[in-house]
N, C-alpha and C. Protein backbone atom coordinates (compact mmCIF):
# COMPACT_ATOMS: atom_id res chain seq x y z
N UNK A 1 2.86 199.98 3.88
CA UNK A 1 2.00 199.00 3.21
C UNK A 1 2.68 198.52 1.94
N UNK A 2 2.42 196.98 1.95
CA UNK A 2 2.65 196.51 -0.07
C UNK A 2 1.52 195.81 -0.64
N UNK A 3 2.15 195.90 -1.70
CA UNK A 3 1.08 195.10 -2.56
C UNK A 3 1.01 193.63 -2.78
N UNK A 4 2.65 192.89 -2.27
CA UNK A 4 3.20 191.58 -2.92
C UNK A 4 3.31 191.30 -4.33
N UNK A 5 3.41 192.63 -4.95
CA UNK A 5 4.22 192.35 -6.52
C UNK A 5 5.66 192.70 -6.25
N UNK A 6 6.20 191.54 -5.80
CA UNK A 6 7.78 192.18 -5.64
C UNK A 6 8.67 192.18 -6.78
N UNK A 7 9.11 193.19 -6.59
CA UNK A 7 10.24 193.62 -7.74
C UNK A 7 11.47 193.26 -8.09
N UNK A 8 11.72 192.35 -7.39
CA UNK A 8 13.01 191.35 -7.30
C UNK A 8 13.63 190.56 -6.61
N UNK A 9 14.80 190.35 -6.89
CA UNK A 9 15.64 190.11 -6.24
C UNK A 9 16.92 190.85 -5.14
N UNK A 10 17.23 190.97 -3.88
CA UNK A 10 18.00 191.16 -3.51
C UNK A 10 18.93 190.53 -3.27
N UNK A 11 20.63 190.37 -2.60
CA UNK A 11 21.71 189.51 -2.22
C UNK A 11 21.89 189.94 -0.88
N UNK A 12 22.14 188.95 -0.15
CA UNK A 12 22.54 189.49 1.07
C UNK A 12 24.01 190.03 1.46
N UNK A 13 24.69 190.60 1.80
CA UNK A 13 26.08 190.95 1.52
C UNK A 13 26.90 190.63 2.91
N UNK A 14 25.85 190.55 3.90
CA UNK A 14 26.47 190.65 5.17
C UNK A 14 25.65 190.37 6.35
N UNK A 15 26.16 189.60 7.55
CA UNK A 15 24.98 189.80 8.38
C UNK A 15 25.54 189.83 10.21
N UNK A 16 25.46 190.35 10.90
CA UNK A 16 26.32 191.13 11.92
C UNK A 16 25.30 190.94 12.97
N UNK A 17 26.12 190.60 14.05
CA UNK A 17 25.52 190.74 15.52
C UNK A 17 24.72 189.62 16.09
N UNK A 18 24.17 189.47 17.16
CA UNK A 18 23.52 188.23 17.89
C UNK A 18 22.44 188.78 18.40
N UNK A 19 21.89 189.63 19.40
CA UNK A 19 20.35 189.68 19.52
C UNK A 19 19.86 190.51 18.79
N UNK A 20 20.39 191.81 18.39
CA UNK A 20 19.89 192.59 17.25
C UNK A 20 20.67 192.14 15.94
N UNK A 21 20.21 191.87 15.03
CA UNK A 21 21.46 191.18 13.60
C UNK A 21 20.78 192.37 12.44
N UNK A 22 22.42 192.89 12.30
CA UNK A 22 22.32 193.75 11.05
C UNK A 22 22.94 193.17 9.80
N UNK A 23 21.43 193.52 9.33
CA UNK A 23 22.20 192.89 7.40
C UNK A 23 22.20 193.81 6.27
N UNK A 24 22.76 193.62 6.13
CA UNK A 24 23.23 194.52 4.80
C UNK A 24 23.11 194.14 3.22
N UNK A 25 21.96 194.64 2.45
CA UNK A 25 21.47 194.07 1.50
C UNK A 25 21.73 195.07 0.05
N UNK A 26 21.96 193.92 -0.58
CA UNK A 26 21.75 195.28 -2.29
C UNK A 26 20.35 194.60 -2.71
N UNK A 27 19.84 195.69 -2.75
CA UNK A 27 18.04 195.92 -3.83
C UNK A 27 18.27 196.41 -5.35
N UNK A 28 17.05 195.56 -5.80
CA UNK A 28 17.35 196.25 -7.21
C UNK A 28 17.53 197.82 -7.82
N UNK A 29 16.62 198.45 -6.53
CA UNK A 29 17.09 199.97 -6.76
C UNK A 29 16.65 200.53 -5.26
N UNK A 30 17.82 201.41 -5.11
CA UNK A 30 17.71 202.59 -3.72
C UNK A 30 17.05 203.92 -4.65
N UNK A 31 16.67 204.11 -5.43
CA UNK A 31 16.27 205.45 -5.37
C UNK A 31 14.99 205.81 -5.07
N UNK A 32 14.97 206.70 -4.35
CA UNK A 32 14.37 207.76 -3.29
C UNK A 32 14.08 207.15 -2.31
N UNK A 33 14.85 206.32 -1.85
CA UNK A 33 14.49 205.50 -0.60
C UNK A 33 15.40 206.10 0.57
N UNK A 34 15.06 206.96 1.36
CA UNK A 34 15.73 207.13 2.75
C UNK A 34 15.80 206.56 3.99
N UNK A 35 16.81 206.74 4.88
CA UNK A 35 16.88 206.46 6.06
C UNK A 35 15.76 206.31 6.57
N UNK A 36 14.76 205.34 7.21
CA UNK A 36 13.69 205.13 7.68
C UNK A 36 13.02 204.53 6.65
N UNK A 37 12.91 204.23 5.88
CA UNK A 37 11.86 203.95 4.64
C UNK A 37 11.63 202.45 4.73
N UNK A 38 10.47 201.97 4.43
CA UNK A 38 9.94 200.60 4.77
C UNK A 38 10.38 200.12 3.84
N UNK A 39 11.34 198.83 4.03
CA UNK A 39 11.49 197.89 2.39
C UNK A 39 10.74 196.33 2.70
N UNK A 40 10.20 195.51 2.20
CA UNK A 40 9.84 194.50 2.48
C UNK A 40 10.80 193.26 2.22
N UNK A 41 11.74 192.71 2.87
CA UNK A 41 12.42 191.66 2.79
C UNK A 41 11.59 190.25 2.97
N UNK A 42 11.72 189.38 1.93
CA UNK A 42 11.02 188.37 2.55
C UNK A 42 9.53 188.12 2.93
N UNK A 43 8.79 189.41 2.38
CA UNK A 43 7.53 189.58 3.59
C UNK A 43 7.65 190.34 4.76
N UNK A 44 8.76 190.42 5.03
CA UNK A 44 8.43 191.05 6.68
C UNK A 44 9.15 192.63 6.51
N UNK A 45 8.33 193.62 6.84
CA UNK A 45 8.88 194.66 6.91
C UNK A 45 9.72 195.45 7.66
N UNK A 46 10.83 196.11 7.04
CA UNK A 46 12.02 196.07 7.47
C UNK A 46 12.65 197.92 7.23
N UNK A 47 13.01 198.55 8.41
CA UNK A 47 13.10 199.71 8.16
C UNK A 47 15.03 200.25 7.94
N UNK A 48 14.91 200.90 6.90
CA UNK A 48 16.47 201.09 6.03
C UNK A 48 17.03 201.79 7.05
N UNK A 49 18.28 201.24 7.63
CA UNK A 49 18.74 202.38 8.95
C UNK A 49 20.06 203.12 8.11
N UNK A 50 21.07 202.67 6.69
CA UNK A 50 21.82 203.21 5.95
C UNK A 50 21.19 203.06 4.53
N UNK A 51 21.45 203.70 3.60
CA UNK A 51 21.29 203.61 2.14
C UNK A 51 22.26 204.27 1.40
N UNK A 52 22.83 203.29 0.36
CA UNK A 52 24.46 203.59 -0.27
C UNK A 52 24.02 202.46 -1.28
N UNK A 53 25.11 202.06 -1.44
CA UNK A 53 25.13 201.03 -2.82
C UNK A 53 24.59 200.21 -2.35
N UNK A 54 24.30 199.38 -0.88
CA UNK A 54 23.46 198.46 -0.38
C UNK A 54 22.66 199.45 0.68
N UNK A 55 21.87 198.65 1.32
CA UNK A 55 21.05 199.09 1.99
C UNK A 55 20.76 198.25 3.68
N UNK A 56 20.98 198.98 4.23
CA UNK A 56 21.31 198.42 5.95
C UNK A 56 19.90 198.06 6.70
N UNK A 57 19.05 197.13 7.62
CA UNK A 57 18.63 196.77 8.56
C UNK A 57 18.71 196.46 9.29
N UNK A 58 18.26 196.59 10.68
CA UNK A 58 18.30 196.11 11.84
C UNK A 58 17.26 194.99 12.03
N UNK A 59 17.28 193.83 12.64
CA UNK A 59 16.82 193.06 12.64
C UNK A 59 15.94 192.61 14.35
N UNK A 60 15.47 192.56 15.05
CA UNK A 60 14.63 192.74 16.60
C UNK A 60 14.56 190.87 16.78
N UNK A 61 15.10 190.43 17.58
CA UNK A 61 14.95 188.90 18.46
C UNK A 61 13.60 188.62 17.83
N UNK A 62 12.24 189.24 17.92
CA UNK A 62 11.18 188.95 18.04
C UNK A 62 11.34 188.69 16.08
N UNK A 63 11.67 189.14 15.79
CA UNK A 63 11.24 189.11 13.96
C UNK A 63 12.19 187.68 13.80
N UNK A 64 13.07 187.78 14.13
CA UNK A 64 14.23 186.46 14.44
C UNK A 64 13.91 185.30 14.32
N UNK A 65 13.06 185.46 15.35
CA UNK A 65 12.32 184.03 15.67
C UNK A 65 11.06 183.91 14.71
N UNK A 66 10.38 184.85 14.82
CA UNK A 66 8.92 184.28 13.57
C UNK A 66 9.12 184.21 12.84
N UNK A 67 10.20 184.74 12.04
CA UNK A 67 10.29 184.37 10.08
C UNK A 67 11.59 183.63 10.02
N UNK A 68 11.45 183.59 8.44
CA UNK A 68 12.59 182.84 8.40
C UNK A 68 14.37 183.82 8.17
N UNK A 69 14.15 185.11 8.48
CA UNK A 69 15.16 185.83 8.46
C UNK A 69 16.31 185.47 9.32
N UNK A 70 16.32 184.97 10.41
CA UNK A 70 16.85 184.23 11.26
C UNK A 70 18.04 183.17 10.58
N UNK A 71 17.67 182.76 9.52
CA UNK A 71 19.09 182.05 8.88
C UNK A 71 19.43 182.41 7.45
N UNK A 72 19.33 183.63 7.38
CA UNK A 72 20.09 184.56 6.27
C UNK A 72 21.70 184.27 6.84
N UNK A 73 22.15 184.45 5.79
CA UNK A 73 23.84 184.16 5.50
C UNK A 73 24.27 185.53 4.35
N UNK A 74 25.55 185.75 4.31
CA UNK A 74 26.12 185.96 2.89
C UNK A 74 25.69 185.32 2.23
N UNK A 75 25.40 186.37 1.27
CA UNK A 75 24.56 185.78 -0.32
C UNK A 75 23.65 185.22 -0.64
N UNK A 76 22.53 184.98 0.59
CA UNK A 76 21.47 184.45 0.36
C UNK A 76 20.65 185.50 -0.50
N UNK A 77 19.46 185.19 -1.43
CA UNK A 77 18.63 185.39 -2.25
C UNK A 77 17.63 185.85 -1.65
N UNK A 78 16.91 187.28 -1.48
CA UNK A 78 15.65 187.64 -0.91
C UNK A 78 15.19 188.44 -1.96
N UNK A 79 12.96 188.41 -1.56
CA UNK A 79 12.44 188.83 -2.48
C UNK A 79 12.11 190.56 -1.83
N UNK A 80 12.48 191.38 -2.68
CA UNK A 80 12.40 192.69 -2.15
C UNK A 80 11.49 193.23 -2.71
N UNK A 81 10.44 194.07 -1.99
CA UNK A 81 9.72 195.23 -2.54
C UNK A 81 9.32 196.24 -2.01
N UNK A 82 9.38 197.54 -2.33
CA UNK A 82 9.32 198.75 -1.90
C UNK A 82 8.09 198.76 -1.14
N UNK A 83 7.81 200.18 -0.33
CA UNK A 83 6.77 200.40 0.38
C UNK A 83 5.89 201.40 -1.24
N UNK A 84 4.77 200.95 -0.65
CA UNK A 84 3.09 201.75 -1.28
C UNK A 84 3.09 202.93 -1.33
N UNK A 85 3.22 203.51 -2.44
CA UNK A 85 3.07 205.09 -2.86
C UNK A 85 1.37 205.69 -3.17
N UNK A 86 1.26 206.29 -2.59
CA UNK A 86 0.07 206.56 -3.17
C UNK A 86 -0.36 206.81 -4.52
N UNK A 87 -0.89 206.33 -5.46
CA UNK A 87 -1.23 206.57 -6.40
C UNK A 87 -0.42 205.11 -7.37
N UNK A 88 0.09 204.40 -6.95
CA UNK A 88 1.07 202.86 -7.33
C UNK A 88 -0.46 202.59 -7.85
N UNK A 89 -0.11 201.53 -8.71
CA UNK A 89 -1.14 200.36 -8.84
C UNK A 89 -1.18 199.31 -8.19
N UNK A 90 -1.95 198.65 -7.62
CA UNK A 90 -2.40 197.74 -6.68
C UNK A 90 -2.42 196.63 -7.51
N UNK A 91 -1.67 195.78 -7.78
CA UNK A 91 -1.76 194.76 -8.33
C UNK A 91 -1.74 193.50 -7.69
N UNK A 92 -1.55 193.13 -6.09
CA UNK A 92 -1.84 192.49 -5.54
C UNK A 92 -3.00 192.13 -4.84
N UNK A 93 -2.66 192.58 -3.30
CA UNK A 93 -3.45 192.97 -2.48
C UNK A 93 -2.55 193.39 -1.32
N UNK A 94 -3.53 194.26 -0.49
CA UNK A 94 -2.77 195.19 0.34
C UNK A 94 -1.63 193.92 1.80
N UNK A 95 -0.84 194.46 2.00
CA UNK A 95 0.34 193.80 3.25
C UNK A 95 0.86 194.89 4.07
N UNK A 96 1.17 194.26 4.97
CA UNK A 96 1.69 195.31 6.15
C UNK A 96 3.22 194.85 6.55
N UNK A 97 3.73 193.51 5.61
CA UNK A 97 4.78 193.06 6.44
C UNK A 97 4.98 192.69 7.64
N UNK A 98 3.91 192.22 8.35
CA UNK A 98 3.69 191.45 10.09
C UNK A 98 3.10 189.90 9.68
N UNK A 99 3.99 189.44 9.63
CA UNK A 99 4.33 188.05 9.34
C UNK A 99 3.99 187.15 10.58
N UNK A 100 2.82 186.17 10.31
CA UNK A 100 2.00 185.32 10.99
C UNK A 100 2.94 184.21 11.96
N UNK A 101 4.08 183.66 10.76
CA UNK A 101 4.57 183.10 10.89
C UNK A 101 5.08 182.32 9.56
N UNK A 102 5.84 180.63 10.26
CA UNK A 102 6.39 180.33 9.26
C UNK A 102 5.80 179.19 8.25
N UNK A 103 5.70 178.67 7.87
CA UNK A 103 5.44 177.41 6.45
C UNK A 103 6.14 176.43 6.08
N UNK A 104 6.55 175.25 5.51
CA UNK A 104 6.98 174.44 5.27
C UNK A 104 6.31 173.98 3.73
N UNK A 105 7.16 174.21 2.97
CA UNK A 105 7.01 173.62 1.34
C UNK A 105 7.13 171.89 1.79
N UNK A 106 5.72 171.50 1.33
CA UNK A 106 5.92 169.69 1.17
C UNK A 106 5.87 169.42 -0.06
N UNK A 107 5.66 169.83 -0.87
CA UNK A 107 6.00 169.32 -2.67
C UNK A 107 5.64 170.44 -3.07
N UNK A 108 6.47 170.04 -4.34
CA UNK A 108 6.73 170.91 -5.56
C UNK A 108 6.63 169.88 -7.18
N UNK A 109 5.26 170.01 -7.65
CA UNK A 109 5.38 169.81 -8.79
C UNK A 109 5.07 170.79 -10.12
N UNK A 110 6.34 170.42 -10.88
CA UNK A 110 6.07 171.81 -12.00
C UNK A 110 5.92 173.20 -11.56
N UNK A 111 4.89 174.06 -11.22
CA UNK A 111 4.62 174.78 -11.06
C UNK A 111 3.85 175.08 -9.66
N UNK A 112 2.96 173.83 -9.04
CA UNK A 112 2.26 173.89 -8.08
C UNK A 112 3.40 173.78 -6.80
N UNK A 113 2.75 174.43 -5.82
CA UNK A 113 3.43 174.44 -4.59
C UNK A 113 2.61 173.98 -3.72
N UNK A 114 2.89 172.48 -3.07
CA UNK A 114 1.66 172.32 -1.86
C UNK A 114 2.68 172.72 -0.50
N UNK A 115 2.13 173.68 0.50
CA UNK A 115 2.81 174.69 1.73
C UNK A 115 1.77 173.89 2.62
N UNK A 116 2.48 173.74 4.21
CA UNK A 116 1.79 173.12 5.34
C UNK A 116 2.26 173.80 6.12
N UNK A 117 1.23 175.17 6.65
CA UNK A 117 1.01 175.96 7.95
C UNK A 117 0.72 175.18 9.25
N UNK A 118 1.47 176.03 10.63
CA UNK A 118 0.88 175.13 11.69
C UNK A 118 -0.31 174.99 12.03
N UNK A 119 -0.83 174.04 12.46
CA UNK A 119 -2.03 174.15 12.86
C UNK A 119 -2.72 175.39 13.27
N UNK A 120 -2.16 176.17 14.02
CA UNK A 120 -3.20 177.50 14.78
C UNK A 120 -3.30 178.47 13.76
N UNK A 121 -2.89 178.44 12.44
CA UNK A 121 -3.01 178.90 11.14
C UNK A 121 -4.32 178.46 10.20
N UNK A 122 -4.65 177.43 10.51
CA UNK A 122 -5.63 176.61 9.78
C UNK A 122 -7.01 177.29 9.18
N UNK A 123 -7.23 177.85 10.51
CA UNK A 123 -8.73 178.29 10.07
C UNK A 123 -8.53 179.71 9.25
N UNK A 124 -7.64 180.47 8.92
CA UNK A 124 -7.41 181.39 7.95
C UNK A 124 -6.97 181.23 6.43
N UNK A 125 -6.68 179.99 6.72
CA UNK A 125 -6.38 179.54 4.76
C UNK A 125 -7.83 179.12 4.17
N UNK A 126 -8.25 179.77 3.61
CA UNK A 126 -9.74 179.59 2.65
C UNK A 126 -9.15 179.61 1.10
N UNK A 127 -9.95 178.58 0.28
CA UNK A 127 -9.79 178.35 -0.31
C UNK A 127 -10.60 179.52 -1.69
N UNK A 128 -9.57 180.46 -2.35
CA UNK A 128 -9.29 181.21 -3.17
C UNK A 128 -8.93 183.12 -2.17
N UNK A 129 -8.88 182.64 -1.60
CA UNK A 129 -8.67 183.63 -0.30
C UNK A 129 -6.95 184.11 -1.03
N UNK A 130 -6.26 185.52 -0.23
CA UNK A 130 -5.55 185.81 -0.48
C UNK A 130 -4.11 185.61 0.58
N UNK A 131 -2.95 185.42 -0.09
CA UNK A 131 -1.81 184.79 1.17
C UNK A 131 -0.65 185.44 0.62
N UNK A 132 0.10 185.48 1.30
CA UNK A 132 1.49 186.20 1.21
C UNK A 132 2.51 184.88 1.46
N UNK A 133 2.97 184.50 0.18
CA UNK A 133 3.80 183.80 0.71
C UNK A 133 5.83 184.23 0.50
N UNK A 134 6.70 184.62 1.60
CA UNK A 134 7.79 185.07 1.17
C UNK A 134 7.53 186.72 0.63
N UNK A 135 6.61 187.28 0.73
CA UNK A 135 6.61 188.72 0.58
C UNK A 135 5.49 188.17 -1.10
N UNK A 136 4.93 187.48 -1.91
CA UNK A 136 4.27 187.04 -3.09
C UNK A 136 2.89 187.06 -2.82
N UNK A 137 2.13 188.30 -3.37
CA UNK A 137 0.94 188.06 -3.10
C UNK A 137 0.50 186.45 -4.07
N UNK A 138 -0.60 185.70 -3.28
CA UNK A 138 -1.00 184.80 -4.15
C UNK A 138 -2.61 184.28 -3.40
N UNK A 139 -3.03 183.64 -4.59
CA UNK A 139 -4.34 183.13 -3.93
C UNK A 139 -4.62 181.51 -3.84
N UNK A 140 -5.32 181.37 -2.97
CA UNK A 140 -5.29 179.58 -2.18
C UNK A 140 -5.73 178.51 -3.38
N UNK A 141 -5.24 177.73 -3.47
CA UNK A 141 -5.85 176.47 -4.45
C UNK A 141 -6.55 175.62 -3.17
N UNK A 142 -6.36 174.57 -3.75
CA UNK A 142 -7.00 173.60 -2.94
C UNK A 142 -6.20 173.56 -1.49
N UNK A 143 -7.50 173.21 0.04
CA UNK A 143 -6.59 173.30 1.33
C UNK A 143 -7.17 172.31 2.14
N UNK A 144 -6.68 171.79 2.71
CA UNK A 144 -7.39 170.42 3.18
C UNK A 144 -8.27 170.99 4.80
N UNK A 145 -8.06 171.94 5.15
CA UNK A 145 -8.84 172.53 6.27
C UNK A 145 -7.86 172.62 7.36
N UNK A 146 -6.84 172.09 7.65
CA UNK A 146 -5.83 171.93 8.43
C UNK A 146 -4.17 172.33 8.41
N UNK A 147 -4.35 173.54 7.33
CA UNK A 147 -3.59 174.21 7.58
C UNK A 147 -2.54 173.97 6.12
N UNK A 148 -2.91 173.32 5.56
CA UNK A 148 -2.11 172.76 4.26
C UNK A 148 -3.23 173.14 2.66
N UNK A 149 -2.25 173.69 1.92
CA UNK A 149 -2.82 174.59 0.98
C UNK A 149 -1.99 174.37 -0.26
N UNK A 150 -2.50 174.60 -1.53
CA UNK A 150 -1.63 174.37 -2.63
C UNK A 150 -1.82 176.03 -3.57
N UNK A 151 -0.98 176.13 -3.84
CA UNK A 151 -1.15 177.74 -4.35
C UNK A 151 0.17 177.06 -6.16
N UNK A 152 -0.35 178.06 -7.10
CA UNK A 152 -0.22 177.71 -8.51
C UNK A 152 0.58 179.36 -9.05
N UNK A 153 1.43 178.90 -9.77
CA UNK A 153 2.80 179.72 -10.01
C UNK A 153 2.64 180.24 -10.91
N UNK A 154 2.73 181.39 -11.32
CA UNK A 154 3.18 181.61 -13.36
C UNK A 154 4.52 181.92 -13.36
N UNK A 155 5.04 181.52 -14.64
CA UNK A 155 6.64 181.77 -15.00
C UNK A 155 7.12 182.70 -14.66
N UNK A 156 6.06 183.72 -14.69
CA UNK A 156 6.66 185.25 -14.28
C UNK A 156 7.23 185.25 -13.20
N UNK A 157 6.38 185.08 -12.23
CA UNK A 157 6.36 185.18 -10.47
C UNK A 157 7.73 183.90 -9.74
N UNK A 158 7.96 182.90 -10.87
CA UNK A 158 9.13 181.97 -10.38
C UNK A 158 10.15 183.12 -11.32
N UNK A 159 10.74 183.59 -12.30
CA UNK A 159 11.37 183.87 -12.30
C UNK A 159 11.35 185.22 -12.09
N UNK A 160 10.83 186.47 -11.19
CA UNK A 160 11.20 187.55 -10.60
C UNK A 160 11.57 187.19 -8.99
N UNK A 161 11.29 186.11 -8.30
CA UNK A 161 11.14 185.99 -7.16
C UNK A 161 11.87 185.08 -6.81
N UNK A 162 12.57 184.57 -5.74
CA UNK A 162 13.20 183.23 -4.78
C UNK A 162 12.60 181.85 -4.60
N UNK A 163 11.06 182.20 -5.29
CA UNK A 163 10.35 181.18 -5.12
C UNK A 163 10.63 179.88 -6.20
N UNK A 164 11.36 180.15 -7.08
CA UNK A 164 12.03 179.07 -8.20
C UNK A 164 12.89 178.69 -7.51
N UNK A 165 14.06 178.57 -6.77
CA UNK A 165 14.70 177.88 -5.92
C UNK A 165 14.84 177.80 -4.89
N UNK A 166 13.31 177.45 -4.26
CA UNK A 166 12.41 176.58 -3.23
C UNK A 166 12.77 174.84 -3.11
N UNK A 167 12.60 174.29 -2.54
CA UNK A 167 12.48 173.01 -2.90
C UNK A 167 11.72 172.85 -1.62
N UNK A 168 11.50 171.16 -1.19
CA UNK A 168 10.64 170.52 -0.15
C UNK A 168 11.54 170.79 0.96
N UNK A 169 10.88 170.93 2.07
CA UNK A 169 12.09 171.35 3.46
C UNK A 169 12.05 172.54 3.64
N UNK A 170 11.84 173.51 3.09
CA UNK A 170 12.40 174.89 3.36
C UNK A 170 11.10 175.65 3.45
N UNK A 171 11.65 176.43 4.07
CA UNK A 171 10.36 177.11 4.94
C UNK A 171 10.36 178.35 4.32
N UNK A 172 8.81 178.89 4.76
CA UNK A 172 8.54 180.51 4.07
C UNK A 172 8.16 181.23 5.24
N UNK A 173 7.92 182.33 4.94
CA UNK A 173 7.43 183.41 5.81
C UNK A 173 5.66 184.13 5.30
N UNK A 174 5.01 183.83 6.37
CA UNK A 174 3.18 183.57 6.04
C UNK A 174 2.67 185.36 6.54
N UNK A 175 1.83 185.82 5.63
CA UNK A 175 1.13 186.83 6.09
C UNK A 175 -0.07 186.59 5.77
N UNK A 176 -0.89 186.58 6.69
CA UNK A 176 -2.62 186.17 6.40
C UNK A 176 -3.44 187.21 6.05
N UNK A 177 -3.68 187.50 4.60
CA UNK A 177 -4.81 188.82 4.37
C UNK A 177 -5.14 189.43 5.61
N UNK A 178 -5.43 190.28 5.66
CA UNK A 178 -6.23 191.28 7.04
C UNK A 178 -7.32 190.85 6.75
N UNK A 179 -8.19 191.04 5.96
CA UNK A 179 -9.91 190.91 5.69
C UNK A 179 -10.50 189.92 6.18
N UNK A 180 -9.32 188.59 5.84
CA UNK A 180 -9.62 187.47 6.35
C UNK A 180 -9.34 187.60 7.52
N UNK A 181 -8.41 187.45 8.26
CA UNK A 181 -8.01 187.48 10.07
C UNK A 181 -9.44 188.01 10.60
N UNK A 182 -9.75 189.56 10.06
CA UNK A 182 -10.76 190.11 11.00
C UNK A 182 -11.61 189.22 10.61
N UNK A 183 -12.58 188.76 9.73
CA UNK A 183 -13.95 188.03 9.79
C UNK A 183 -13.64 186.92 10.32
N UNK A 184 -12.53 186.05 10.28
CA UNK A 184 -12.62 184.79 11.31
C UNK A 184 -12.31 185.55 13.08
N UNK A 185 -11.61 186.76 13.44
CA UNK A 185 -11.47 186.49 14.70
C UNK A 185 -13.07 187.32 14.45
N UNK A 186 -13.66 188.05 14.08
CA UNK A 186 -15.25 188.48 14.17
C UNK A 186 -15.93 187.41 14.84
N UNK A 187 -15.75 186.49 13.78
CA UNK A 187 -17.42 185.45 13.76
C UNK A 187 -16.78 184.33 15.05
N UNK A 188 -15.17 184.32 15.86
CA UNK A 188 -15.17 183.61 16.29
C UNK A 188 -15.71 184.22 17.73
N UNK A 189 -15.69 185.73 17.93
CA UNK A 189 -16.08 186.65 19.20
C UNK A 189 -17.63 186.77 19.22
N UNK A 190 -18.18 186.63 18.16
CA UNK A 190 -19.43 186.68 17.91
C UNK A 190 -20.33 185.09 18.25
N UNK A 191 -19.39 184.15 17.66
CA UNK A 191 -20.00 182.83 18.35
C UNK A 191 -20.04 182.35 19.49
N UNK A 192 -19.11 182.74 20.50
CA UNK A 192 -18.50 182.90 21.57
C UNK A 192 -19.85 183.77 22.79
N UNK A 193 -20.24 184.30 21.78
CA UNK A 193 -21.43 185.48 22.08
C UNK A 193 -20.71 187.00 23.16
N UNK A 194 -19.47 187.39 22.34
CA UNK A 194 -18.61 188.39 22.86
C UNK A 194 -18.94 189.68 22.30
N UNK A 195 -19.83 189.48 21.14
CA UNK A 195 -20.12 190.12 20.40
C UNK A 195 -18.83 191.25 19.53
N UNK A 196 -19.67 192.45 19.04
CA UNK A 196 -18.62 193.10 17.82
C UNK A 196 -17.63 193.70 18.38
């Protein structure tokens, strides 16, 4: 589990192979992080198969295709954050790293970000609701009902995160609160008359 207060920045150092792709990343810190240990790249959770001065993943076709990990290069910029300790402070809201899918930034002014989800995303963006965008917990501004949402930045969060050199075109990686998913697929099994 995370919270989406990510803790930095990572670099990508390397990236290897064609249906499984191993990358090889430096995090702001490996300590006490072992072999197996959940790191959150990007949003999507990602299990450490080496740990040394960088830190190794394996990457699965299926993760490939839904996020935007799929066109990592050398030296690309990712937002990293550790897995949930018990007793951490919760300063977000809770994530699992199972990434919905992807996003498309359509403007950027100042600080505001207006993001356009695909359609079959739509009915889960509520407006002050909670979203993961790129591994960033954040909450919904204004959403036109169709899948397009504007979410509002502080200085902090552009400069700990990848999200300051965003521009229009480039895509994110979407995790939809849990709380929310279950009460819309609820009330949609329930209207349906499928019941609980």
């Amino acid at each position: 589990m995370f919270t989406g207060i990510v803790q930095g920045t990572g670099s990508v150092r390397s990236v290897l192979g064609d249906s499984i792709v191993t990358v090889d990343i430096e995090i702001p810190s490996t300590e006490g992080l072992e072999i197996g240990g959940s790191v959150s790249i990007d949003g999507v959770c990602l299990t450490a198969t080496s740990v040394g001065d960088t830190v190794t993943f394996d990457i699965i076709p299926e993760t490939l295709e839904r996020t935007t990990l799929g066109s990592l290069s050398s030296g690309s910029s990712v937002n990293v954050e550790r897995s949930l300790k018990f007793g951490d402070e919760l300063g977000g809201h809770l994530l699992s790293g199972h990434i919905m899918g992807t996003a498309e930034i359509i403007a950027v002014e100042n600080q505001d970000y207006t993001i356009k989800c695909p359609s079959e995303m739509s009915e889960f963006i509520q407006e002050k609701g909670y979203i993961a965008v790129d591994g960033i917990s954040l909450t919904i501004g204004e959403t036109d009902g169709e899948g397009c949402f504007e979410v509002h930045i502080i200085p902090e969060t552009l400069r700990l995160t990848t999200l300051g050199s965003k521009k229009v075109g480039d895509h994110v990686n979407i995790e939809i609160d849990a709380m929310t998913q279950a009460v819309v697929e609820t009330t949609k099994r329930l209207m349906k008359g499928g019941g609980v």
